[in-house]
C-alpha atoms as a PDB file:
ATOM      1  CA  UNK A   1      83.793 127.427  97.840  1.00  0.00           C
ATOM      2  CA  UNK A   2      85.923 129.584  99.949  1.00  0.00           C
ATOM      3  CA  UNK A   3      84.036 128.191 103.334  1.00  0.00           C
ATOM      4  CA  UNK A   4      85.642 124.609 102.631  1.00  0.00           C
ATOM      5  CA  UNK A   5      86.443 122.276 105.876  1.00  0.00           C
ATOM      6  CA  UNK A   6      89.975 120.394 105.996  1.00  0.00           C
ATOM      7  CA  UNK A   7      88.491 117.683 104.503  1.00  0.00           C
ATOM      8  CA  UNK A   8      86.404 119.116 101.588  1.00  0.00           C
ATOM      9  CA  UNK A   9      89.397 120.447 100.822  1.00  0.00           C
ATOM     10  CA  UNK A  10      91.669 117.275 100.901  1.00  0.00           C
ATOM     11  CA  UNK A  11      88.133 115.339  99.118  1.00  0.00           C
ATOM     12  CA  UNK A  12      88.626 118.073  96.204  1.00  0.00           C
ATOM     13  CA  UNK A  13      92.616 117.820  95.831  1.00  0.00           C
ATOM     14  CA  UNK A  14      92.577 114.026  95.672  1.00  0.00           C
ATOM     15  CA  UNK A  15      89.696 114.107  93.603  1.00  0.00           C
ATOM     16  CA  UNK A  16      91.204 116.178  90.630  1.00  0.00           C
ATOM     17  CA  UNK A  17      95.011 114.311  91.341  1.00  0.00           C
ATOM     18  CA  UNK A  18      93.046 110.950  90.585  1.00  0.00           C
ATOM     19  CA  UNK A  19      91.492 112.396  87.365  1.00  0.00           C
ATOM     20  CA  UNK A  20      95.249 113.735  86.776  1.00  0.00           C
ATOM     21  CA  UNK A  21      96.650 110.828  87.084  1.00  0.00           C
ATOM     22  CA  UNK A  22      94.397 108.868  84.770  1.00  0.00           C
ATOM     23  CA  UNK A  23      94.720 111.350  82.017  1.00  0.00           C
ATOM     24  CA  UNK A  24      98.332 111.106  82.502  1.00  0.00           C
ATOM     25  CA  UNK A  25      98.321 107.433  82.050  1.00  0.00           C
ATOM     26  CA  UNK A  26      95.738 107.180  79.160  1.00  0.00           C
ATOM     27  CA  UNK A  27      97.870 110.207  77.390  1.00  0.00           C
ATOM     28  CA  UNK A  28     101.061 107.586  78.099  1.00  0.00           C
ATOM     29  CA  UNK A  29      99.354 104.344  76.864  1.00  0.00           C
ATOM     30  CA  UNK A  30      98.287 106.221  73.786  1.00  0.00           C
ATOM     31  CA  UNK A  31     101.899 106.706  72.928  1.00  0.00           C
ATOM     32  CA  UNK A  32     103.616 103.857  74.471  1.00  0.00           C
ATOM     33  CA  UNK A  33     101.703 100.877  75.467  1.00  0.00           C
ATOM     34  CA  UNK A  34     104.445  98.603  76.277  1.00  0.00           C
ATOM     35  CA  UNK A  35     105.435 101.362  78.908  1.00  0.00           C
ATOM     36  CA  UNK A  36     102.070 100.496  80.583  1.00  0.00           C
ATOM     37  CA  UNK A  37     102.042  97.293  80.125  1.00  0.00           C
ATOM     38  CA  UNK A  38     104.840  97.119  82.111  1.00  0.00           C
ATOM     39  CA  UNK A  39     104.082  99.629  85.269  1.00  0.00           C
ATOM     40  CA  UNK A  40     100.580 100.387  84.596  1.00  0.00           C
ATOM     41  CA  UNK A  41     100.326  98.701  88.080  1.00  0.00           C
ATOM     42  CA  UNK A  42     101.871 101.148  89.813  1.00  0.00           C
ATOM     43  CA  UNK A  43      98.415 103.581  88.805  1.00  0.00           C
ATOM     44  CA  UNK A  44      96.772 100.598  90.858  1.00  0.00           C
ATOM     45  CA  UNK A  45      98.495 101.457  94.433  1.00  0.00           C
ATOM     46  CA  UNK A  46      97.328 104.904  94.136  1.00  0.00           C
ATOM     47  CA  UNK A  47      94.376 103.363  95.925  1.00  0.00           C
ATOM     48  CA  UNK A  48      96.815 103.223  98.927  1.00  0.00           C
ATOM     49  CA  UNK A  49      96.759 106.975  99.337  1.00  0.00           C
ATOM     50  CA  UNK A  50      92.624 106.771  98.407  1.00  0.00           C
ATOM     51  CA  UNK A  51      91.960 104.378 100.863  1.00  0.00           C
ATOM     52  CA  UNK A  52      93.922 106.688 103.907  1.00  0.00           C
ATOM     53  CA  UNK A  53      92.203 109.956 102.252  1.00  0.00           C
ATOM     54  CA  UNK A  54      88.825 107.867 102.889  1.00  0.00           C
ATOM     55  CA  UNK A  55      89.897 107.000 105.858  1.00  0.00           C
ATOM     56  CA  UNK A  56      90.418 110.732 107.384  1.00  0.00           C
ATOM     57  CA  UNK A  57      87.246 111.975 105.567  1.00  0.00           C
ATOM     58  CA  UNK A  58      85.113 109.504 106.973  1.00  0.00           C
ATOM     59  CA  UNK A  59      86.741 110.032 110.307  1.00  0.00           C
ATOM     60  CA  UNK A  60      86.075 113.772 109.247  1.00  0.00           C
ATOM     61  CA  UNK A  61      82.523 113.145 110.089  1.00  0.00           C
ATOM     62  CA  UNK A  62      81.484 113.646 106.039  1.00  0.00           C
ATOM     63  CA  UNK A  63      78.608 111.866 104.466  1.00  0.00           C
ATOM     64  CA  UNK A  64      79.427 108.468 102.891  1.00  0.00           C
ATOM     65  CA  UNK A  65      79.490 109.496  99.169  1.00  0.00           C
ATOM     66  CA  UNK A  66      82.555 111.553 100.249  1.00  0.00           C
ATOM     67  CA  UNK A  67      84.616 108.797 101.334  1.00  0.00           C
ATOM     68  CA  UNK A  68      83.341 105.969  99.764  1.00  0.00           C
ATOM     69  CA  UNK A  69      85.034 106.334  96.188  1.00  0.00           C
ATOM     70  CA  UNK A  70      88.642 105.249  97.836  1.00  0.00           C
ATOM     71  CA  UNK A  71      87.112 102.228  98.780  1.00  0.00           C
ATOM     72  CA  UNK A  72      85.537 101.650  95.662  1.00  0.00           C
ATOM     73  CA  UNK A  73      89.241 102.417  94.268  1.00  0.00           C
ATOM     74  CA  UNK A  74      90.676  99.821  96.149  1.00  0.00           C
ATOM     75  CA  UNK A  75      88.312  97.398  95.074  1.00  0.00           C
ATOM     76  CA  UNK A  76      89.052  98.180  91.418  1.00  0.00           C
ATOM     77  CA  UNK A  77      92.930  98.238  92.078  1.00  0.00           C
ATOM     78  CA  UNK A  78      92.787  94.566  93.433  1.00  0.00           C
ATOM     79  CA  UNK A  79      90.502  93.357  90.973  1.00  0.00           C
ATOM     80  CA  UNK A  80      92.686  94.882  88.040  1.00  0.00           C
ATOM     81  CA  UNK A  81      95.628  93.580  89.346  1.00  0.00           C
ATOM     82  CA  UNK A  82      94.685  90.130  89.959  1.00  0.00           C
ATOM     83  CA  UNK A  83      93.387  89.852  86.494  1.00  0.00           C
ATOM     84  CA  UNK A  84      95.764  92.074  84.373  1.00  0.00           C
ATOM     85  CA  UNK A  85      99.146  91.392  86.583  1.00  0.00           C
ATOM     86  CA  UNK A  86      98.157  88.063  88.520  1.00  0.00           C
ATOM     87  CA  UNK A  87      96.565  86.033  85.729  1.00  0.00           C
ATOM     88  CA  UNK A  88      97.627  88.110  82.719  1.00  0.00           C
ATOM     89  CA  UNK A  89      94.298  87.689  81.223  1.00  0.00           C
ATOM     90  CA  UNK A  90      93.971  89.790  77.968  1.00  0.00           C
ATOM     91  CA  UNK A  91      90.398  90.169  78.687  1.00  0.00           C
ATOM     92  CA  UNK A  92      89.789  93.811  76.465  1.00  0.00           C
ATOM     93  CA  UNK A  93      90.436  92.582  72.787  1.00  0.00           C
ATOM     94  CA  UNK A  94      88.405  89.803  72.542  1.00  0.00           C
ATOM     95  CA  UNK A  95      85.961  91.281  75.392  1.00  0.00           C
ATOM     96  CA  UNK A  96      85.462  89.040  78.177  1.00  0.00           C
ATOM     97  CA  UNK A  97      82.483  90.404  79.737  1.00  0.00           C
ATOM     98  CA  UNK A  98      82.346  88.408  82.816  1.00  0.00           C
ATOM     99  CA  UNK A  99      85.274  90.742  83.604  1.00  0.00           C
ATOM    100  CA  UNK A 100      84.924  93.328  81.303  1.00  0.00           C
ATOM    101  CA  UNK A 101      81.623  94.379  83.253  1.00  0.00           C
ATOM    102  CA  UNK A 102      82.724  94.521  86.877  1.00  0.00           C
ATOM    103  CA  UNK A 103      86.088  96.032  86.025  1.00  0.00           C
ATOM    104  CA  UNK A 104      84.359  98.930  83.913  1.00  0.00           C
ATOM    105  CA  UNK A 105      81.556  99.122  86.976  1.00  0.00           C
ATOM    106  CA  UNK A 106      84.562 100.012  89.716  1.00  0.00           C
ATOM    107  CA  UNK A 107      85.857 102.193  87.143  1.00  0.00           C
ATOM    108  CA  UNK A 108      82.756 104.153  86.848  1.00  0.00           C
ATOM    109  CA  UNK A 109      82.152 103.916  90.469  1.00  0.00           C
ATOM    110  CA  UNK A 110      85.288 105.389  91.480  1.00  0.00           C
ATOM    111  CA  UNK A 111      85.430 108.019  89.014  1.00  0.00           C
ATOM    112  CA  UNK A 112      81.338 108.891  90.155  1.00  0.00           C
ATOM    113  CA  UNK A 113      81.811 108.942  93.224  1.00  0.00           C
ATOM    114  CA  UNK A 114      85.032 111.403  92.828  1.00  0.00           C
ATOM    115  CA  UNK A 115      83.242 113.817  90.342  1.00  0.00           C
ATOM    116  CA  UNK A 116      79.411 113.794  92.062  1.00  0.00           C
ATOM    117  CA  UNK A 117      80.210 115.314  95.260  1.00  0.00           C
ATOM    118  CA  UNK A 118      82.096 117.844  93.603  1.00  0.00           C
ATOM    119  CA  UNK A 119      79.098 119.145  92.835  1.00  0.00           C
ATOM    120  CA  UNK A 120      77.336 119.785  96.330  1.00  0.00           C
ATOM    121  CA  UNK A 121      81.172 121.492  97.072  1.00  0.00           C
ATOM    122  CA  UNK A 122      81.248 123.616  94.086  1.00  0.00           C
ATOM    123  CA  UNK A 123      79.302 123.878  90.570  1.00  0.00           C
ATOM    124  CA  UNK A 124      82.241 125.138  88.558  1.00  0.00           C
ATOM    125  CA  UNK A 125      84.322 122.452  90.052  1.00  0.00           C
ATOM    126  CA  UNK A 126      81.586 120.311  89.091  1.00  0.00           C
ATOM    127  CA  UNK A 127      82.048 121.337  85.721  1.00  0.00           C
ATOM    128  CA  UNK A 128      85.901 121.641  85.780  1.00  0.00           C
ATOM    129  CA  UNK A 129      86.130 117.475  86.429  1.00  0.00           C
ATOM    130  CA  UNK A 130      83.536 117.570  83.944  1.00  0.00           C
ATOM    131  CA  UNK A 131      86.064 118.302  81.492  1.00  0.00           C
ATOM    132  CA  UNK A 132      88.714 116.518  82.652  1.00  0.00           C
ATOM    133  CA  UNK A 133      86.836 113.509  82.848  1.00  0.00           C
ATOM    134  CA  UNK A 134      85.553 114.047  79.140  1.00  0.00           C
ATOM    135  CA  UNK A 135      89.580 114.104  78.178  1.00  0.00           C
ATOM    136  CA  UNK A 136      90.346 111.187  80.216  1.00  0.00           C
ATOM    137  CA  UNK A 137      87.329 109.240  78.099  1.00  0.00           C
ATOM    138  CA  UNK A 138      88.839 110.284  75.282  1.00  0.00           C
ATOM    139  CA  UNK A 139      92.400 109.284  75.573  1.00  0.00           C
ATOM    140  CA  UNK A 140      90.682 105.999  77.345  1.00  0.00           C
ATOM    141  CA  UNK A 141      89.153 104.858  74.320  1.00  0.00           C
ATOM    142  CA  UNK A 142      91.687 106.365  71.831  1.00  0.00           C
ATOM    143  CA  UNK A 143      94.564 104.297  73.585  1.00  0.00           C
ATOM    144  CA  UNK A 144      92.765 100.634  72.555  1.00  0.00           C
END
């Protein structure tokens, strides 16, 4: 871990802020859903900052799965916000799988393709988002 480039080391910061950042708002939702119901858009336009992180890593010269979960983010952001702050479709309770699927599938992807190359940086990070990504699944599904 200590031989990190520039831009393993900017992949790993943004990496563990994302993860932050959704604990944060699953920890908030749990407590105050109106509060999110209100600005939970505003977690959406971190995929501003993911995209221009993606941007510099690819430019970095890194293999694809190092870059490609910002775009995958963006994806996700757009699609989330069309549907939960566009339309205002309350597609989670009932379940409307025709969204329901896709929006969980960016989810995934952008959390995967955060936590996977962690791995080929550093095991204990690895491990360490492992974690983090087990409390963020927990708050998830607590806050619903």
């Amino acid at each position: 871990m200590q031989n990190l480039d520039k831009f393993d080391t900017l992949f790993v910061i943004w990496a563990f802020v994302f993860q932050i950042c959704l604990i944060v708002l699953f920890a908030i939702r749990r407590s105050n859903l109106d509060l999110i119901l209100q600005y939970g858009w505003v977690f959406y336009l971190l995929s501003i900052p993911a995209v221009i992180v993606s941007i510099l890593i690819l430019r970095g010269g890194k293999e694809w799965s190092f870059w490609f979960g910002g775009f995958i983010f963006l994806v996700w952001a757009v699609f989330g916000l069309i549907i939960e702050y566009g339309f205002r479709i309350q597609w989670r309770n009932p379940i409307v799988w025709p969204i329901f699927i896709p929006y969980v599938a960016l989810y995934l992807g952008t959390i995967m393709f955060y936590w996977f190359p962690l791995g080929v940086i550093s095991r204990p990070l690895w491990y360490i988002y492992a974690v983090l990504f087990g409390v963020s699944t927990y708050l998830n599904i607590s806050s619903h």
